[in-house]
N, C-alpha and C. Protein backbone atom coordinates (compact mmCIF):
# COMPACT_ATOMS: atom_id res chain seq x y z
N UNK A 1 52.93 121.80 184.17
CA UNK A 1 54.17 122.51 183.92
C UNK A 1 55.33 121.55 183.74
N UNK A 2 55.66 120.30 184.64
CA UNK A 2 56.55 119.45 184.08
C UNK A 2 56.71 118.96 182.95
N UNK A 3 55.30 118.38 182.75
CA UNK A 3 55.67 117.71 181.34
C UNK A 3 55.65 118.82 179.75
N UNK A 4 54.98 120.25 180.22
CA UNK A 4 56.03 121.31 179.57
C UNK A 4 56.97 121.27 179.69
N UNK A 5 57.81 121.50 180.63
CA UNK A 5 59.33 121.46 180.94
C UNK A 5 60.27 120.18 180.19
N UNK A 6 59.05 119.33 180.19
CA UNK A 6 60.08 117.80 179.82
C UNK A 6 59.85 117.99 178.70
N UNK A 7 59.05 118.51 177.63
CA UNK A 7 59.03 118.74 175.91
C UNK A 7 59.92 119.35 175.52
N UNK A 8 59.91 120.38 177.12
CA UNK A 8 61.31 121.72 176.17
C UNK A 8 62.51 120.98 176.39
N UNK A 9 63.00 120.29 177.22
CA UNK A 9 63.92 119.62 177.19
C UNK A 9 64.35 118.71 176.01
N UNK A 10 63.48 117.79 175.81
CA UNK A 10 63.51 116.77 175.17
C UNK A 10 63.70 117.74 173.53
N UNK A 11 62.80 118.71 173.33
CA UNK A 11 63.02 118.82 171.75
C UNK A 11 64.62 119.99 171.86
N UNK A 12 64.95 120.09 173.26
CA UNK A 12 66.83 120.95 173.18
C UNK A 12 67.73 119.93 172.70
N UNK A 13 67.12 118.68 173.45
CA UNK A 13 68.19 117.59 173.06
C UNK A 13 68.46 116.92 171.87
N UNK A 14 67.19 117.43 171.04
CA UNK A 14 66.78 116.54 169.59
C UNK A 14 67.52 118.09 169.06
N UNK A 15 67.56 119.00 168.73
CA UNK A 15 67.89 120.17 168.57
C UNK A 15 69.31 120.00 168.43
N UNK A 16 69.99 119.73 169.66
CA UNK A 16 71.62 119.71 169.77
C UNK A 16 71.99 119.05 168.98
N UNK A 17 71.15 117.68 169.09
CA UNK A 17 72.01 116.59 168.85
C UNK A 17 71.61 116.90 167.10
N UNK A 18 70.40 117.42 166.42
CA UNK A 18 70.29 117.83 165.34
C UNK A 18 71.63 118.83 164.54
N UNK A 19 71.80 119.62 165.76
CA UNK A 19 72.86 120.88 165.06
C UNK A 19 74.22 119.99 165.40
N UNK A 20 74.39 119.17 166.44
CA UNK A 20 75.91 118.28 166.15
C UNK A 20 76.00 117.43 165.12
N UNK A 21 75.13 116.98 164.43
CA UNK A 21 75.04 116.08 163.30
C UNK A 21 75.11 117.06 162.48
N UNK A 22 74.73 118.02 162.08
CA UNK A 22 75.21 119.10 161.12
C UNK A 22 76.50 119.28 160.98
N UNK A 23 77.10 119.86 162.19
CA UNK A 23 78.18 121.01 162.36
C UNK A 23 78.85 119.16 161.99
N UNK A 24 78.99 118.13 162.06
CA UNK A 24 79.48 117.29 161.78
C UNK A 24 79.90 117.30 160.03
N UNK A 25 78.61 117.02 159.26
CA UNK A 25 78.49 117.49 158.04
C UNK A 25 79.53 119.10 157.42
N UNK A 26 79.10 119.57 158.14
CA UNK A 26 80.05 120.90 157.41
C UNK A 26 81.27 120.79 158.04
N UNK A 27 81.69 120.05 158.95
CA UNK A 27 83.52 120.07 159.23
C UNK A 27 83.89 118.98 158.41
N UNK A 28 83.11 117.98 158.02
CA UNK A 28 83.44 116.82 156.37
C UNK A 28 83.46 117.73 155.22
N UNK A 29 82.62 118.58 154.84
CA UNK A 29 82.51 119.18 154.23
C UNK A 29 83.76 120.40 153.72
N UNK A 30 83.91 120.99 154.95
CA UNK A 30 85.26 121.71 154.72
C UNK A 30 86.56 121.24 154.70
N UNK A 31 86.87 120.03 155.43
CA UNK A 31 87.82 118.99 155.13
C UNK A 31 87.85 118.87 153.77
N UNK A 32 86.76 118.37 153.30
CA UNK A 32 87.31 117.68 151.73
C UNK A 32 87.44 118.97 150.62
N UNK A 33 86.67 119.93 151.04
CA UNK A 33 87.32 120.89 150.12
C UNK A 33 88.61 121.21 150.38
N UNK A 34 89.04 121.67 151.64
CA UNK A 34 90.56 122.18 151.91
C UNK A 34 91.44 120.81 150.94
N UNK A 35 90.88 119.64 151.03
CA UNK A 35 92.07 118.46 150.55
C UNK A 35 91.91 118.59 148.85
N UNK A 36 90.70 119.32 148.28
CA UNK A 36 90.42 119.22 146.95
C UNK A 36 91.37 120.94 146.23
N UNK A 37 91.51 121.69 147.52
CA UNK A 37 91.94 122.70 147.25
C UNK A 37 93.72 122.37 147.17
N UNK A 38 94.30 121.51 148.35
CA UNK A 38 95.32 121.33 147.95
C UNK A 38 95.86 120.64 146.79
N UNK A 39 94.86 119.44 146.31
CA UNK A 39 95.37 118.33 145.21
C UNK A 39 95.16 119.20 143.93
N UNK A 40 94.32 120.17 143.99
CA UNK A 40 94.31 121.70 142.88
C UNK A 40 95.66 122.07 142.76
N UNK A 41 96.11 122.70 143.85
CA UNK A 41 97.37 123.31 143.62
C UNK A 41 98.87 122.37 143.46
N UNK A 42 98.76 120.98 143.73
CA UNK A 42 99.47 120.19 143.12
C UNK A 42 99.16 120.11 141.47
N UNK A 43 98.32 119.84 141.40
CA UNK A 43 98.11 119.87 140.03
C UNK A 43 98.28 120.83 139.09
N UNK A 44 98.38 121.87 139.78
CA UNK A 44 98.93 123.54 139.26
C UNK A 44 100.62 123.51 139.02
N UNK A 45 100.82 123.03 140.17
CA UNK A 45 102.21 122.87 140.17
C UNK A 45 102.60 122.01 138.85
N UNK A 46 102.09 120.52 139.25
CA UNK A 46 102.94 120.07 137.80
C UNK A 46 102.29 120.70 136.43
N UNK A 47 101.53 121.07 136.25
CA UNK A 47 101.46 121.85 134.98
C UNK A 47 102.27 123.24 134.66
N UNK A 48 102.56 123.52 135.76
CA UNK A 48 103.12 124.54 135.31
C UNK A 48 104.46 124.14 135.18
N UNK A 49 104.95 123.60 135.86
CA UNK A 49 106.21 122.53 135.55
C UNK A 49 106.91 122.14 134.13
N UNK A 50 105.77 121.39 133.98
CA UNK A 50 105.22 120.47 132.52
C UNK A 50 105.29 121.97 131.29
N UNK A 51 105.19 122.76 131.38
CA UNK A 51 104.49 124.17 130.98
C UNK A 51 106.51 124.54 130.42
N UNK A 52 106.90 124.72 131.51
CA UNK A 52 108.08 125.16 131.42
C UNK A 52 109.24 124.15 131.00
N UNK A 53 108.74 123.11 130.77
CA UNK A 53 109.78 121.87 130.18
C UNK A 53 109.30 121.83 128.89
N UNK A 54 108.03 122.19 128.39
CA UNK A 54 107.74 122.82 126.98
C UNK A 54 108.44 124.00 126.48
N UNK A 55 108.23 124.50 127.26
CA UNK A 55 109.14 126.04 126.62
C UNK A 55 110.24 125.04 126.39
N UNK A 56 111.05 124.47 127.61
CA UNK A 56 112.58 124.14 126.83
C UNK A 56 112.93 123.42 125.72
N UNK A 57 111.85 122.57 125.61
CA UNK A 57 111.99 122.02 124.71
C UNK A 57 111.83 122.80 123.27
N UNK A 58 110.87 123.12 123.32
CA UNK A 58 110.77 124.06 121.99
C UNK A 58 111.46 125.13 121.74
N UNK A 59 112.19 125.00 122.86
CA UNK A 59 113.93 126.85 122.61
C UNK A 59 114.79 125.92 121.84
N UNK A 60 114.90 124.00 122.33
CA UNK A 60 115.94 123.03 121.58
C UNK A 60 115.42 122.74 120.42
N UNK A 61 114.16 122.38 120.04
CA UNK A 61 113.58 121.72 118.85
C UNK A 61 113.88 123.23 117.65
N UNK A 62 113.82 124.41 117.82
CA UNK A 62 113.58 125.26 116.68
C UNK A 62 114.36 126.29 117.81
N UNK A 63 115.57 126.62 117.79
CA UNK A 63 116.43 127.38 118.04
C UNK A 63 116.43 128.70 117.09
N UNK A 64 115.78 128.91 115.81
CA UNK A 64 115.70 129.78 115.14
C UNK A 64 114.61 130.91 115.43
N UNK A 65 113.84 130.18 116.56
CA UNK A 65 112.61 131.42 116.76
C UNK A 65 113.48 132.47 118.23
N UNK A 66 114.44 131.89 118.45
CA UNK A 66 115.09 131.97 119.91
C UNK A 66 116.09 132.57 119.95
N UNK A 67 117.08 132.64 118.62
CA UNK A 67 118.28 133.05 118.09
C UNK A 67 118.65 134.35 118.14
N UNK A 68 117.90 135.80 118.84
CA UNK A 68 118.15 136.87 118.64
C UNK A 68 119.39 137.36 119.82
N UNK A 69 120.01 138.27 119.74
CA UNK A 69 120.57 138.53 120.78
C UNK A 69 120.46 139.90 121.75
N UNK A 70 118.87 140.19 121.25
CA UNK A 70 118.16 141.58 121.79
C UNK A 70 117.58 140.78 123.11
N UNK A 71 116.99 139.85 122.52
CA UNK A 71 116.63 139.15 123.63
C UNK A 71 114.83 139.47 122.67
N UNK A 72 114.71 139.90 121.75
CA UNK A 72 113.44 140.22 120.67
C UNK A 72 113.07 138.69 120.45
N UNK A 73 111.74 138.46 120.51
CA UNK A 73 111.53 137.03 119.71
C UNK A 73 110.46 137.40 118.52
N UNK A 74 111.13 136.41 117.55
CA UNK A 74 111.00 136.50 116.07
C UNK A 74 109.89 136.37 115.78
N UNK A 75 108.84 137.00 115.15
CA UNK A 75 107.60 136.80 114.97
C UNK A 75 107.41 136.58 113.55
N UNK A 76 108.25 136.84 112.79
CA UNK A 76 107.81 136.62 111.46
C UNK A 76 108.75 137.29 110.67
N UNK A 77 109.58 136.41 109.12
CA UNK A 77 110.21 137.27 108.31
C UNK A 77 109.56 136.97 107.18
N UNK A 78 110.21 137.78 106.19
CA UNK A 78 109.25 137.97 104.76
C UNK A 78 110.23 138.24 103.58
N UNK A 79 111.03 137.40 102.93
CA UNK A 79 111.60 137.77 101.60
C UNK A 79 110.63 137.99 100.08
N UNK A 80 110.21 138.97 99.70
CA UNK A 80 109.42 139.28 99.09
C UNK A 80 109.84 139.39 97.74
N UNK A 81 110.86 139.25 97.67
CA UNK A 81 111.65 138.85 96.07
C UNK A 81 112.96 138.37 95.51
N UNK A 82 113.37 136.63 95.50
CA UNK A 82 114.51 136.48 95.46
C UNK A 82 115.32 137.13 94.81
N UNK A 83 115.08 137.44 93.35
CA UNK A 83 115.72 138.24 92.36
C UNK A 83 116.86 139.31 93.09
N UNK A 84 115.84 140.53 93.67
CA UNK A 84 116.00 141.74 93.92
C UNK A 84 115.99 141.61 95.29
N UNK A 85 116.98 140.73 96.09
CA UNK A 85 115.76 140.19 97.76
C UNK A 85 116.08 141.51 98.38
N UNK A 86 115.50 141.48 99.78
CA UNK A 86 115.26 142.43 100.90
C UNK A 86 114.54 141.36 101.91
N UNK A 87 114.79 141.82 103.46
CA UNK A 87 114.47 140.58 104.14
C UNK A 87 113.91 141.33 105.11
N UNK A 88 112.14 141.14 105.30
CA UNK A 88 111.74 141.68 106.19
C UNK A 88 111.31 141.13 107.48
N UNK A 89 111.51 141.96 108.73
CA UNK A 89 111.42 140.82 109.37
C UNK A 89 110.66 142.05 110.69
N UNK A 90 109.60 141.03 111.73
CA UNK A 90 109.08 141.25 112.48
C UNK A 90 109.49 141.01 113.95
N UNK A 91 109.80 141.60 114.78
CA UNK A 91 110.43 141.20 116.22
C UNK A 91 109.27 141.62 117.07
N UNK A 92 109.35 141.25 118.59
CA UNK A 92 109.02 141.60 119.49
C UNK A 92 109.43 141.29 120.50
N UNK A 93 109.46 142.60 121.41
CA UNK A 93 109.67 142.22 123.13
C UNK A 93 108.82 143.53 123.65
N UNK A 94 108.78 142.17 124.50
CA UNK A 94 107.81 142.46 125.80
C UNK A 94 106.08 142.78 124.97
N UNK A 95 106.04 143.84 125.00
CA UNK A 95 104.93 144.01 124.49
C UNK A 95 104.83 145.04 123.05
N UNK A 96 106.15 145.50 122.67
CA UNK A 96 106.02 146.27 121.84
C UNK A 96 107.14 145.24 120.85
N UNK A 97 106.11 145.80 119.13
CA UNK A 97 106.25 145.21 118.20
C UNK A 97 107.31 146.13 117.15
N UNK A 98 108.38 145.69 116.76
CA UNK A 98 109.47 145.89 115.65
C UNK A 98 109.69 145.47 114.61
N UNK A 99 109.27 146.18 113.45
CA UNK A 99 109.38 145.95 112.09
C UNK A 99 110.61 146.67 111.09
N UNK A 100 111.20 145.65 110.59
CA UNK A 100 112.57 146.37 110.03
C UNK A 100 112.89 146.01 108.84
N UNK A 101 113.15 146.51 107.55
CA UNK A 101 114.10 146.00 106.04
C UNK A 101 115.24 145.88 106.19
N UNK A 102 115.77 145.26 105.84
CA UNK A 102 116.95 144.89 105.60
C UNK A 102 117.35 144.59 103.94
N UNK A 103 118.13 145.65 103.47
CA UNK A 103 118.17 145.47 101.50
C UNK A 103 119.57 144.49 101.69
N UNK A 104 119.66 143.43 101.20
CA UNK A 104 120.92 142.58 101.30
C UNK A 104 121.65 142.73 99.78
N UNK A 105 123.03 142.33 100.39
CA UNK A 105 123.54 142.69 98.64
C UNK A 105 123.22 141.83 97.79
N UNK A 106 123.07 142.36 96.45
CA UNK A 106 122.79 141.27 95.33
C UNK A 106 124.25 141.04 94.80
N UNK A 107 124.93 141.26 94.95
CA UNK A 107 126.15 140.76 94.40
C UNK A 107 127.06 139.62 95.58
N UNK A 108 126.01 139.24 96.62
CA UNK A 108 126.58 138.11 97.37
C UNK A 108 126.62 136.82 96.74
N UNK A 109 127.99 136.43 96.62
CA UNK A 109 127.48 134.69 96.10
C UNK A 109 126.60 133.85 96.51
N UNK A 110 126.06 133.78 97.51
CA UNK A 110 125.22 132.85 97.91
C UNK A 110 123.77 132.97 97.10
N UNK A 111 123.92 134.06 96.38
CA UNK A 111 122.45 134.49 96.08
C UNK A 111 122.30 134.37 94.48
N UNK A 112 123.27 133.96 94.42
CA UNK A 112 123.82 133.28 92.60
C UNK A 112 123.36 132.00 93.26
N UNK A 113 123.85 131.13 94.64
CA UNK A 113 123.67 129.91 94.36
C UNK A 113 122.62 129.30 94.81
N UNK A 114 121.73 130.15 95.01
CA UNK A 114 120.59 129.76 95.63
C UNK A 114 119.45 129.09 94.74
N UNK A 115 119.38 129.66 93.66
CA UNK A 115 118.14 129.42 92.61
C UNK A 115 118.96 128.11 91.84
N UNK A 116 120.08 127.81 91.93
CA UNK A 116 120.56 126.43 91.36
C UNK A 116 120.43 125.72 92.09
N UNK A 117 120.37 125.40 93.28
CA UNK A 117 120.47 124.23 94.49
C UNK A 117 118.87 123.83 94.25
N UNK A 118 118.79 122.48 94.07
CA UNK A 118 117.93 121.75 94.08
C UNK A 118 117.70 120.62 95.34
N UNK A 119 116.54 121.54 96.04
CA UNK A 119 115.26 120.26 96.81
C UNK A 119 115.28 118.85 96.63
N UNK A 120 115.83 118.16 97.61
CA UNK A 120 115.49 116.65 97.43
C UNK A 120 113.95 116.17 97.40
N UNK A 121 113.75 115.34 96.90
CA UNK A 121 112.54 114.84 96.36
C UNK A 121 111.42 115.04 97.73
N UNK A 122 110.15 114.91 97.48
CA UNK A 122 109.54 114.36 99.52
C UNK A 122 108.80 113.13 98.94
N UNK A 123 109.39 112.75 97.89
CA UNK A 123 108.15 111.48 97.33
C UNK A 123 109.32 110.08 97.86
C-alpha cells in the first residue's frame, strides 16, 4: 500500500507541476494577445486618423466636389449640348440621390465666349 500511495503521490506532483507549466503557457499566451490586441487598436487609431487627414485634404485639393451649400455632395454633372446647353447635374445626401436640369440662358455672354477660347497646348 505505500509504495501505492508513493505512485499516487509522485504522478500528483508530475500532474501539478504538468498543469503549472501549462497554466504558465496560456497566461503568455493571453498576455501577448491582449498586447497584439492593443497595438491593433493603435493601429486603428492612426489609420483612421490618416483616413481623416485624407478627407481634408481632398475637400483642399478639389473644392469643387465640396462646394454645395445643401451640404449635397456632387456626384456628377452632364452638359449635353453646348449649342443649346442645359446642365445636368446629380447630388446626394446622406443616402438619397437628386437629379436636377437646369436650362441656362443662351443669350448669356459667356456662352458666345466659350467656343472661341482656345486650350493651351499639353504638348
Amino acid at each position: 500500500m505505500t509504495e501505492k500511495s508513493q505512485l499516487k503521490e509522485k504522478h500528483r506532483g508530475e500532474i501539478e507541476q504538468l498543469r503549472n507549466g501549462y497554466q504558465k503557457e496560456i497566461d503568455k499566451a493571453i498576455r501577448m494577445a491582449e498586447k497584439a490586441d492593443r497595438q491593433s487598436k493603435e493601429k486603428d487609431s492612426v489609420i483612421d486618423k490618416l483616413n481623416l487627414h485624407i478627407d481634408l485634404l481632398d475637400r483642399k485639393a478639389n473644392p469643387q466636389r465640396y462646394s454645395l451649400s445643401s451640404g449635397a455632395e456632387l456626384i456628377h454633372h452632364f452638359i449635353p449640348n453646348y449649342n443649346n446647353p442645359s446642365l445636368h447635374i446629380w447630388t446626394q445626401v446622406g443616402n438619397e440621390k437628386y437629379d436636377s436640369i437646369k436650362y441656362v440662358d443662351c443669350l448669356n455672354p459667356m456662352w458666345k465666349i466659350l467656343p472661341k477660347m482656345k486650350l493651351p497646348s499639353m504638348s
